[in-house]
PDB file of N, CA and C in Angstrom:
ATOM      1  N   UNK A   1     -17.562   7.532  -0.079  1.00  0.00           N
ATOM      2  CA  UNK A   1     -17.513   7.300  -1.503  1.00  0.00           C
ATOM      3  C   UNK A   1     -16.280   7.875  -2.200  1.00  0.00           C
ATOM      4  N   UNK A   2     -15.597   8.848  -1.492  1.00  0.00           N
ATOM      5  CA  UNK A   2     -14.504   9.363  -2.463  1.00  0.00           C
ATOM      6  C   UNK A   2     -13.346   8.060  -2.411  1.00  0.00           C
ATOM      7  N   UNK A   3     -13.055   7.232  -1.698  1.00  0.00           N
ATOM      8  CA  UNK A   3     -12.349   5.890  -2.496  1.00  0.00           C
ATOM      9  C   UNK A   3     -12.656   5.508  -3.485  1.00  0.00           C
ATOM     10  N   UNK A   4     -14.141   4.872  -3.783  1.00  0.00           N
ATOM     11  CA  UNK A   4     -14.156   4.896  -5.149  1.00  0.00           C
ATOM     12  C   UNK A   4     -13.972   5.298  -6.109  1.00  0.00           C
ATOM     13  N   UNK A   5     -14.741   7.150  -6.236  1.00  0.00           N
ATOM     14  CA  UNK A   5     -14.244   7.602  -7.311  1.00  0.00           C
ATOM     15  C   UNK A   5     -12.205   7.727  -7.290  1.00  0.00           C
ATOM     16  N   UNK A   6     -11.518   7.378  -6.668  1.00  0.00           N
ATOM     17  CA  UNK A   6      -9.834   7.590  -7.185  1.00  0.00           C
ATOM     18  C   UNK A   6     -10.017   6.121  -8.115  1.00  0.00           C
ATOM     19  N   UNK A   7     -10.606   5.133  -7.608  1.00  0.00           N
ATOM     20  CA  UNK A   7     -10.495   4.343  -8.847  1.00  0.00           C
ATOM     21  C   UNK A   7     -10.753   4.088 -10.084  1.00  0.00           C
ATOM     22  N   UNK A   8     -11.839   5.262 -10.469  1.00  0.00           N
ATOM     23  CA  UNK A   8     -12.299   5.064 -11.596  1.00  0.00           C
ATOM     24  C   UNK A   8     -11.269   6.478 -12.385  1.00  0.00           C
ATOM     25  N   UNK A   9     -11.205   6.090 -13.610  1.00  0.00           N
ATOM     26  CA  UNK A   9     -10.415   6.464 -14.387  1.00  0.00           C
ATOM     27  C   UNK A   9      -9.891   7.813 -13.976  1.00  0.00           C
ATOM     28  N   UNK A  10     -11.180   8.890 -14.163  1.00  0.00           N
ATOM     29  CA  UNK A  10     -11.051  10.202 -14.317  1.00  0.00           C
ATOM     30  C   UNK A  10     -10.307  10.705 -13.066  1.00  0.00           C
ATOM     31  N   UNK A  11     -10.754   9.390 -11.698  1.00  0.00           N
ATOM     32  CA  UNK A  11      -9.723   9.787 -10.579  1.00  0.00           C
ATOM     33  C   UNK A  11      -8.604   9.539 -10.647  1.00  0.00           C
ATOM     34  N   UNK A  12      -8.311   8.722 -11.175  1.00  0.00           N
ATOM     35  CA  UNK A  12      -6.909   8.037 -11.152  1.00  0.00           C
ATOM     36  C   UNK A  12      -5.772   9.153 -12.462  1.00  0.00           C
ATOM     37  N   UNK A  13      -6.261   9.640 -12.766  1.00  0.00           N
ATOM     38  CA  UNK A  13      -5.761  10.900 -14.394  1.00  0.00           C
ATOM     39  C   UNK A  13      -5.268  11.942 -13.157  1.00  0.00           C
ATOM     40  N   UNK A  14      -6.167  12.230 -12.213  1.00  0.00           N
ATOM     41  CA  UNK A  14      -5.779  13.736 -11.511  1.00  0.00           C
ATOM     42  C   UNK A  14      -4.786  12.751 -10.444  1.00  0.00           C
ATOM     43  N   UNK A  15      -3.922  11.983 -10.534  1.00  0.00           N
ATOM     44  CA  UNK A  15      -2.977  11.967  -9.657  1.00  0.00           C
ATOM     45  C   UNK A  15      -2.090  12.156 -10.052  1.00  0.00           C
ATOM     46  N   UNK A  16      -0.573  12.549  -9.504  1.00  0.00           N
ATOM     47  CA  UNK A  16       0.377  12.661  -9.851  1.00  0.00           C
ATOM     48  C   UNK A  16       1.336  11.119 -10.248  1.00  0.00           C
ATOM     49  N   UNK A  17       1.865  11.238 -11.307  1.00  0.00           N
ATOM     50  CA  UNK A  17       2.411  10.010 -11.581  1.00  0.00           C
ATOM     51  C   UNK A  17       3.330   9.316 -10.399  1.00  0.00           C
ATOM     52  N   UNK A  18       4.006  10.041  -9.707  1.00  0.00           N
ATOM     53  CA  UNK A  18       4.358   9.126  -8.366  1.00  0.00           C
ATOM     54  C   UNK A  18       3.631   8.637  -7.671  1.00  0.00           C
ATOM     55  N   UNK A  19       2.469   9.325  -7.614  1.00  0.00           N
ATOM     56  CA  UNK A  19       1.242   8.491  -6.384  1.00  0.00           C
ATOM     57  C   UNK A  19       0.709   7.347  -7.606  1.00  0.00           C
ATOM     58  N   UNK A  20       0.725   7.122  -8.570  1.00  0.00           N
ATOM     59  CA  UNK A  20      -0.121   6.065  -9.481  1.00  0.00           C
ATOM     60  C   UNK A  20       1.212   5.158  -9.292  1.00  0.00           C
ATOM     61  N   UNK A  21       2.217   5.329  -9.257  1.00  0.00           N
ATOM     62  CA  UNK A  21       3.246   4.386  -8.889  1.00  0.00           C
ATOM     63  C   UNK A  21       3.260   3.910  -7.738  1.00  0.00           C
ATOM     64  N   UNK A  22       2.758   4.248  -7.041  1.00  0.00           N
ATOM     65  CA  UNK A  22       2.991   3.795  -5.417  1.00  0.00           C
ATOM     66  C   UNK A  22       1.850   2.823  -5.244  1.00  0.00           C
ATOM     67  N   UNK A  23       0.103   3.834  -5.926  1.00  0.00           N
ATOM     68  CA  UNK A  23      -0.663   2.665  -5.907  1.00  0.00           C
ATOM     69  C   UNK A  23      -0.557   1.493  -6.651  1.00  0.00           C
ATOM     70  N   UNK A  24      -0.108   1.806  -7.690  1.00  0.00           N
ATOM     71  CA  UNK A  24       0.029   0.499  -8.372  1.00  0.00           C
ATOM     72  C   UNK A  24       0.983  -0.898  -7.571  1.00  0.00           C
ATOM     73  N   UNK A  25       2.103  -0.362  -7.275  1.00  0.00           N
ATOM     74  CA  UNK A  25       2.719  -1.280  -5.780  1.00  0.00           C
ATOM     75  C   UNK A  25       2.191  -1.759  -5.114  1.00  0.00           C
ATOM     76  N   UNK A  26       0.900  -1.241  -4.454  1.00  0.00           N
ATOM     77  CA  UNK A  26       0.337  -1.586  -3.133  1.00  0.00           C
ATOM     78  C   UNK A  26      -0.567  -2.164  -3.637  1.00  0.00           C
ATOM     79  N   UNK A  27      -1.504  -2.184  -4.924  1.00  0.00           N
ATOM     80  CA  UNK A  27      -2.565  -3.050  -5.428  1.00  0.00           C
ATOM     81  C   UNK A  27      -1.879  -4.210  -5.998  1.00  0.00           C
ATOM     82  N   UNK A  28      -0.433  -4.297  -6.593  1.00  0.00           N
ATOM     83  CA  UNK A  28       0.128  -5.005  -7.115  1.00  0.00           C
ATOM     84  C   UNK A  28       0.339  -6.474  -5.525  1.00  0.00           C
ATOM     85  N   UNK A  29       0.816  -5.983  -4.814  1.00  0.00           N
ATOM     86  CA  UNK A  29       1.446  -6.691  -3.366  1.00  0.00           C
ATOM     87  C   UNK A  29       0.006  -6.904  -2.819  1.00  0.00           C
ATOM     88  N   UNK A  30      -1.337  -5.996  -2.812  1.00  0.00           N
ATOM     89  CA  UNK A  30      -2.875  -7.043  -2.381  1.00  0.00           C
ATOM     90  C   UNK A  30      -2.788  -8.157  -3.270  1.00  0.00           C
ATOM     91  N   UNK A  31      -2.379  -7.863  -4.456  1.00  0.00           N
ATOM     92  CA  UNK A  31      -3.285  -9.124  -5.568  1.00  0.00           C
ATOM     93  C   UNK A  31      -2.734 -10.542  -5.061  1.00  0.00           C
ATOM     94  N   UNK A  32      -1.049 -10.201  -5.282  1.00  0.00           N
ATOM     95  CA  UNK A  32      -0.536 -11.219  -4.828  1.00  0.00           C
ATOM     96  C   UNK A  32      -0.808 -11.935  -3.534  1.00  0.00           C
ATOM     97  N   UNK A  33      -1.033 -11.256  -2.396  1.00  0.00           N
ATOM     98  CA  UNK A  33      -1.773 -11.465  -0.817  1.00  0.00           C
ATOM     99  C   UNK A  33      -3.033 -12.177  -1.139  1.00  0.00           C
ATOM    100  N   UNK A  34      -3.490 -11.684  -2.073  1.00  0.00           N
ATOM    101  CA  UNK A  34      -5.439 -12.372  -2.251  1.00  0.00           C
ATOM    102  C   UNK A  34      -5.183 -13.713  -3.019  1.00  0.00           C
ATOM    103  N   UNK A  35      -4.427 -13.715  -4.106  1.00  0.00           N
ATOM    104  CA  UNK A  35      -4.028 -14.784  -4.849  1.00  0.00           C
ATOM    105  C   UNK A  35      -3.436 -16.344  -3.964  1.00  0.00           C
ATOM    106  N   UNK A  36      -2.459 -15.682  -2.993  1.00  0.00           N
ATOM    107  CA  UNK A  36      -2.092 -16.523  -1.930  1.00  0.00           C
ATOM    108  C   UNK A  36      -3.131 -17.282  -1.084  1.00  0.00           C
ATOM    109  N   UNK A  37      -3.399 -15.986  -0.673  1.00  0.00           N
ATOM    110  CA  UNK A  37      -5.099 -16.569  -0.178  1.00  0.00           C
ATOM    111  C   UNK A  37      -6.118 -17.470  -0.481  1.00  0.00           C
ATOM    112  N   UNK A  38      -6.103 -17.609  -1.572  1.00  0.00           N
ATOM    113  CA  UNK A  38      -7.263 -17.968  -2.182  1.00  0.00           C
ATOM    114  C   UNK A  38      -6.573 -19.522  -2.681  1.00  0.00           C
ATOM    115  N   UNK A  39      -5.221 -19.647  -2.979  1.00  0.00           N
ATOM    116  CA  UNK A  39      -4.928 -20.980  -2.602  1.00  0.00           C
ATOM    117  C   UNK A  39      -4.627 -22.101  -1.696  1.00  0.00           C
ATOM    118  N   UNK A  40      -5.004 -20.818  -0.864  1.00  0.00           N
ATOM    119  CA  UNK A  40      -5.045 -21.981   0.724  1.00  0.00           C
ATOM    120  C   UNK A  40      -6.094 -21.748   1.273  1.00  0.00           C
ATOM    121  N   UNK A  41      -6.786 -21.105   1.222  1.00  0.00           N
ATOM    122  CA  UNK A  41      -8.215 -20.694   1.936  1.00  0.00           C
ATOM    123  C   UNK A  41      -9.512 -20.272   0.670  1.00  0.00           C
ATOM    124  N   UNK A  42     -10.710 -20.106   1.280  1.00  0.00           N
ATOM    125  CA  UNK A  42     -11.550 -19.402   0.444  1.00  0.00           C
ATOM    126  C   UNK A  42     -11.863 -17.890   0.681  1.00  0.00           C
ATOM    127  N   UNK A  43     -11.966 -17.257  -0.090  1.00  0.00           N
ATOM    128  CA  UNK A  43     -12.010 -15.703   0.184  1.00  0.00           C
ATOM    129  C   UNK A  43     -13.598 -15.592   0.290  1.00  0.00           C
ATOM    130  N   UNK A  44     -13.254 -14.433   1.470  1.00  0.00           N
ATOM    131  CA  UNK A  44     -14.751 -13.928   1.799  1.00  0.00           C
ATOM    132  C   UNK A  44     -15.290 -13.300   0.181  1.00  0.00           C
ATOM    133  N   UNK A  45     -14.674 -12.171  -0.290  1.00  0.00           N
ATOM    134  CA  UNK A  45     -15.430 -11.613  -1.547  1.00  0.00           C
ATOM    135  C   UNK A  45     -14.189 -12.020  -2.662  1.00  0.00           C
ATOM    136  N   UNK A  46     -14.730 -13.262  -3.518  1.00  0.00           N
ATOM    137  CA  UNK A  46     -13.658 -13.444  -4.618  1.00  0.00           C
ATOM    138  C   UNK A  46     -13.965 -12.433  -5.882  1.00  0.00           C
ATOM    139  N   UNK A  47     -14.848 -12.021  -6.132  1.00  0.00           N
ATOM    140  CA  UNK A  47     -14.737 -10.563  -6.521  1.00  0.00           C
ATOM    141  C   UNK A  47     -13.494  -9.188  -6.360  1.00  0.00           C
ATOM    142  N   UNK A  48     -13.238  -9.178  -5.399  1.00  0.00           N
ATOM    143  CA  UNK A  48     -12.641  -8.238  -4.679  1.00  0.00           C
ATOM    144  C   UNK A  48     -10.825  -8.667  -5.616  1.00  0.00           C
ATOM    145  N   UNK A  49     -11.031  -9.431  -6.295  1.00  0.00           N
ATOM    146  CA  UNK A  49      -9.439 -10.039  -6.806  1.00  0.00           C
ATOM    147  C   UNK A  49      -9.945  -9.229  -8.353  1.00  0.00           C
ATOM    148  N   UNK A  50     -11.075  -9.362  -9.173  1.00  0.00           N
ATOM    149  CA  UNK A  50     -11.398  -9.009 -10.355  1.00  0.00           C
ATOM    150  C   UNK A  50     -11.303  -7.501 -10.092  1.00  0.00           C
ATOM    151  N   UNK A  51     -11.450  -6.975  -9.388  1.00  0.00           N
ATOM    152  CA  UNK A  51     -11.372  -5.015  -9.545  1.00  0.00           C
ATOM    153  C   UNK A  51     -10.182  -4.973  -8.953  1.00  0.00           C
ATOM    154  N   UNK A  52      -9.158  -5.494  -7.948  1.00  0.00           N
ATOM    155  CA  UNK A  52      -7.884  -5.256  -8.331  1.00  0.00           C
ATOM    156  C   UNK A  52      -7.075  -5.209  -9.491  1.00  0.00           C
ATOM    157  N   UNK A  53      -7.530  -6.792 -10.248  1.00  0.00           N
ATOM    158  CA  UNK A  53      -7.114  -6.731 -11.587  1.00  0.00           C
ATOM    159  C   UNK A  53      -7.221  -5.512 -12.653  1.00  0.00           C
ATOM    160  N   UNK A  54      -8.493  -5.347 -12.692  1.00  0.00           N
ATOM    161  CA  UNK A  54      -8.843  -3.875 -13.529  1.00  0.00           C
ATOM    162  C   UNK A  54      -8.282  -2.387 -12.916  1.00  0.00           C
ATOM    163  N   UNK A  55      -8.326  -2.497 -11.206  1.00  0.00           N
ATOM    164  CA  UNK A  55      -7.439  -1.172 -10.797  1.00  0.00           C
ATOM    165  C   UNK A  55      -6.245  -1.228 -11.615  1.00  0.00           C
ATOM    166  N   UNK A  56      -5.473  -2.581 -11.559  1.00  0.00           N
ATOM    167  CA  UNK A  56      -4.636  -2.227 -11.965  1.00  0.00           C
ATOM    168  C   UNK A  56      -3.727  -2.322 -13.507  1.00  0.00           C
ATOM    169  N   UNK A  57      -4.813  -2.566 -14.121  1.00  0.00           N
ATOM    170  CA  UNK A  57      -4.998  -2.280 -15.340  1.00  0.00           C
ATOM    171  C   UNK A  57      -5.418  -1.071 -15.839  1.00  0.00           C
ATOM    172  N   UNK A  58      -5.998  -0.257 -15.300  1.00  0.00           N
ATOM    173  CA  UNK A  58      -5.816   0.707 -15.254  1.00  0.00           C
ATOM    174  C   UNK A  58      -5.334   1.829 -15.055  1.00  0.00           C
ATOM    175  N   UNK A  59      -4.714   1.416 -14.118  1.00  0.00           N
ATOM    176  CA  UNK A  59      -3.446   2.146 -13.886  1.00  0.00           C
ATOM    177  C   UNK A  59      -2.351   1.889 -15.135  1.00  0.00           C
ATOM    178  N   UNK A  60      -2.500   1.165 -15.140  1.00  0.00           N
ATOM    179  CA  UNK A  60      -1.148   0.910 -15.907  1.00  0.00           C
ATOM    180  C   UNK A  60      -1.333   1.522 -17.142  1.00  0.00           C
ATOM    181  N   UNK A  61      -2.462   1.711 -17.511  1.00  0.00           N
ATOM    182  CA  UNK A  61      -3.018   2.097 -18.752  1.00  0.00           C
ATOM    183  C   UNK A  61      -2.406   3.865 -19.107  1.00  0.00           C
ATOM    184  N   UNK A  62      -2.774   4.248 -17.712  1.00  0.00           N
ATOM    185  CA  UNK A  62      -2.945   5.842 -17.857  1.00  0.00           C
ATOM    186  C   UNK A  62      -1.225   5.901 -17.875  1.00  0.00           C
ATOM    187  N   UNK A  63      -0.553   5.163 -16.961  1.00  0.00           N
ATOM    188  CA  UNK A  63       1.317   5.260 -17.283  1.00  0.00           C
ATOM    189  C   UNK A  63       1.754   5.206 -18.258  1.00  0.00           C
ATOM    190  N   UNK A  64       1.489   4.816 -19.311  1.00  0.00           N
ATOM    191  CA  UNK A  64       1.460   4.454 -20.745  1.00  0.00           C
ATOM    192  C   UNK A  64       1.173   5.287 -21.100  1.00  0.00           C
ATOM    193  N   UNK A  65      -0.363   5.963 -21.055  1.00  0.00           N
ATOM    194  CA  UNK A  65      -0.488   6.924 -21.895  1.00  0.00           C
ATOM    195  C   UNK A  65       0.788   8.151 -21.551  1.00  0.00           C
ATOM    196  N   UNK A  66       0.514   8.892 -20.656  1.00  0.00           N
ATOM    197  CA  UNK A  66       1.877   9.387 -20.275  1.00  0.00           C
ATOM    198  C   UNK A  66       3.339   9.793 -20.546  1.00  0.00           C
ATOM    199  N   UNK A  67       3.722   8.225 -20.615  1.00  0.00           N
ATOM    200  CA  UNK A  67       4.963   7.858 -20.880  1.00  0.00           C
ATOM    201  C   UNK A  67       5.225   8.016 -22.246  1.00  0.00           C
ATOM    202  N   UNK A  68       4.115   7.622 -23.722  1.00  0.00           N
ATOM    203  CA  UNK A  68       3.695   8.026 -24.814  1.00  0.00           C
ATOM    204  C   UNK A  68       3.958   9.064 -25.469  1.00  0.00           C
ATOM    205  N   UNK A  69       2.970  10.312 -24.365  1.00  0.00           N
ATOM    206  CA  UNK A  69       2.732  11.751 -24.548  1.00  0.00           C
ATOM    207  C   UNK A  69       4.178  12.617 -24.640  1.00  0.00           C
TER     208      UNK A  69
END
């Protein structure tokens, strides 16, 4: 279970802004991989594209705040 909680907000706050940059890269480069996917094939969990979206909306969220502060 501790994967999950880094995704939810309060996990994603205790990282250091280089590691929220890096994930954001690597969720950024799945989406696109699943997106690909999903126009040539059918995805096992098409779900699994909607909480990337929000990972990484969230992320992006907390960079902002941040960047703000």
């Amino acid at each position: 279970m501790p994967a999950k909680r880094e995704n939810k907000p309060e996990g994603l706050r205790e990282l250091k802004t280089d590691e929220l940059t890096q994930k954001l890269a690597s969720l950024t480069e799945e989406k696109f991989r699943l997106e690909f996917r999903r126009a040539t094939e059918s995805l096992t969990n098409p779900l699994q594209l909607r909480s990337i979206r929000r990972d990484i909306a969230r992320i992006q969220t907390i960079l902002k705040e941040r960047a703000s502060a």
